[in-house]
Protein backbone atom coordinates (compact mmCIF):
# COMPACT_ATOMS: atom_id res chain seq x y z
CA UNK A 1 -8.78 -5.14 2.51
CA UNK A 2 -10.82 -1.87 2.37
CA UNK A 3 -8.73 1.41 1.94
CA UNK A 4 -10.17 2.64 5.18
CA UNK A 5 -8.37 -1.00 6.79
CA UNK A 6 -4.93 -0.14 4.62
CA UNK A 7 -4.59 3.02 6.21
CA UNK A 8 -5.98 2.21 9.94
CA UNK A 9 -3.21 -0.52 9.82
CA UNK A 10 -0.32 1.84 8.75
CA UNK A 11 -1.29 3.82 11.70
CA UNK A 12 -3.93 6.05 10.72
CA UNK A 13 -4.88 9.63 8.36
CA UNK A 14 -1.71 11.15 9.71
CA UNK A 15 0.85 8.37 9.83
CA UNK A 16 -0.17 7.58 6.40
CA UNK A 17 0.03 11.42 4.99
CA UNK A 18 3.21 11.86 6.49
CA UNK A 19 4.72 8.88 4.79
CA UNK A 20 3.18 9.72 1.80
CA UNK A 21 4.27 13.63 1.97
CA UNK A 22 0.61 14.63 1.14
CA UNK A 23 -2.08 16.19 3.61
CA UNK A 24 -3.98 14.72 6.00
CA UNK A 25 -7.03 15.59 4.33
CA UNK A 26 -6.19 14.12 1.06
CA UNK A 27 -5.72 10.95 2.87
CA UNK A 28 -8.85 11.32 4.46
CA UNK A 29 -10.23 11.10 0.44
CA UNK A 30 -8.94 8.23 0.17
CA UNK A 31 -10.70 6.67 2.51
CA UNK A 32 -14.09 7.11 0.50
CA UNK A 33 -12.23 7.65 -3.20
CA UNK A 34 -9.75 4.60 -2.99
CA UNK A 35 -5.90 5.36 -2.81
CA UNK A 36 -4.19 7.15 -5.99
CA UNK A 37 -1.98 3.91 -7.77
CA UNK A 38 0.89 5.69 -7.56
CA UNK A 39 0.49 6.31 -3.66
CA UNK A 40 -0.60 2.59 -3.52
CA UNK A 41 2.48 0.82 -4.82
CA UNK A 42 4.56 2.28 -2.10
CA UNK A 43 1.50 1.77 0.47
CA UNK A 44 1.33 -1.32 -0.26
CA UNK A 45 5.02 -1.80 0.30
CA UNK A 46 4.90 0.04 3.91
CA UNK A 47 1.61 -2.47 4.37
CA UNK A 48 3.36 -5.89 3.52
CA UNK A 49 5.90 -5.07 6.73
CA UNK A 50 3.32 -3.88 9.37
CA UNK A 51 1.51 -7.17 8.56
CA UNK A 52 4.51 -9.00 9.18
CA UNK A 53 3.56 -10.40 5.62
CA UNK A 54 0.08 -11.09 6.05
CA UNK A 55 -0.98 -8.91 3.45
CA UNK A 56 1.53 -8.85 0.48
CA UNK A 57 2.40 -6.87 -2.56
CA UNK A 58 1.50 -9.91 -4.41
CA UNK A 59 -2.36 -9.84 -3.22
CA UNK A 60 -2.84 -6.52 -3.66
CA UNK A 61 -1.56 -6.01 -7.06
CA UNK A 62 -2.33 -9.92 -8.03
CA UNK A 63 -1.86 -8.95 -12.06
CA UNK A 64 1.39 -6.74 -12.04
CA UNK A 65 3.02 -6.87 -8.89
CA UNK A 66 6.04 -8.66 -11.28
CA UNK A 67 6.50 -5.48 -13.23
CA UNK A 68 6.11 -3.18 -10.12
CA UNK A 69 8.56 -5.68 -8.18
CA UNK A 70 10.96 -7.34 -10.37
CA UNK A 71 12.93 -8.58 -7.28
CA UNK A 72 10.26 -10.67 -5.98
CA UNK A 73 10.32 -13.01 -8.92
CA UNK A 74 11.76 -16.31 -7.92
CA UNK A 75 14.92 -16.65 -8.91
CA UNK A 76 15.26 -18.33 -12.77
CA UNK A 77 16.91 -22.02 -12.41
């Protein structure tokens, strides 16, 4: 999913800067400068539920999304 995709799905440049307490513009940035990792991890968060799922934590951080999300490791037997 392209960052211009992420943030048309969350509702668009202002939706997403207003979750993200940042300007509009700086969101508009990210469209062509990809989405600051910091600003990401919660993105993707906010993405995972307006996807109903679809697109998950898991596939967009494939090699750390354990150490971001420690609760979404199955639970140990």
């Amino acid at each position: 999913m392209t960052n211009s995709e992420i943030i048309d799905t969350l509702g668009g440049t202002t939706k997403v800067a207003r979750m993200c307490l940042v300007s509009p513009p700086a969101v508009a940035m990210w469209r062509k400068t990809g989405i600051p990792p910091d600003r990401m991890i919660f993105v993707a968060a906010q993405l995972e539920k307006a996807t109903d799922g679809q697109v998950t934590r898991k596939m967009l951080f494939p090699n750390s999304w354990a150490k971001i999300w420690p609760e979404l490791n199955p639970p140990e037997q």
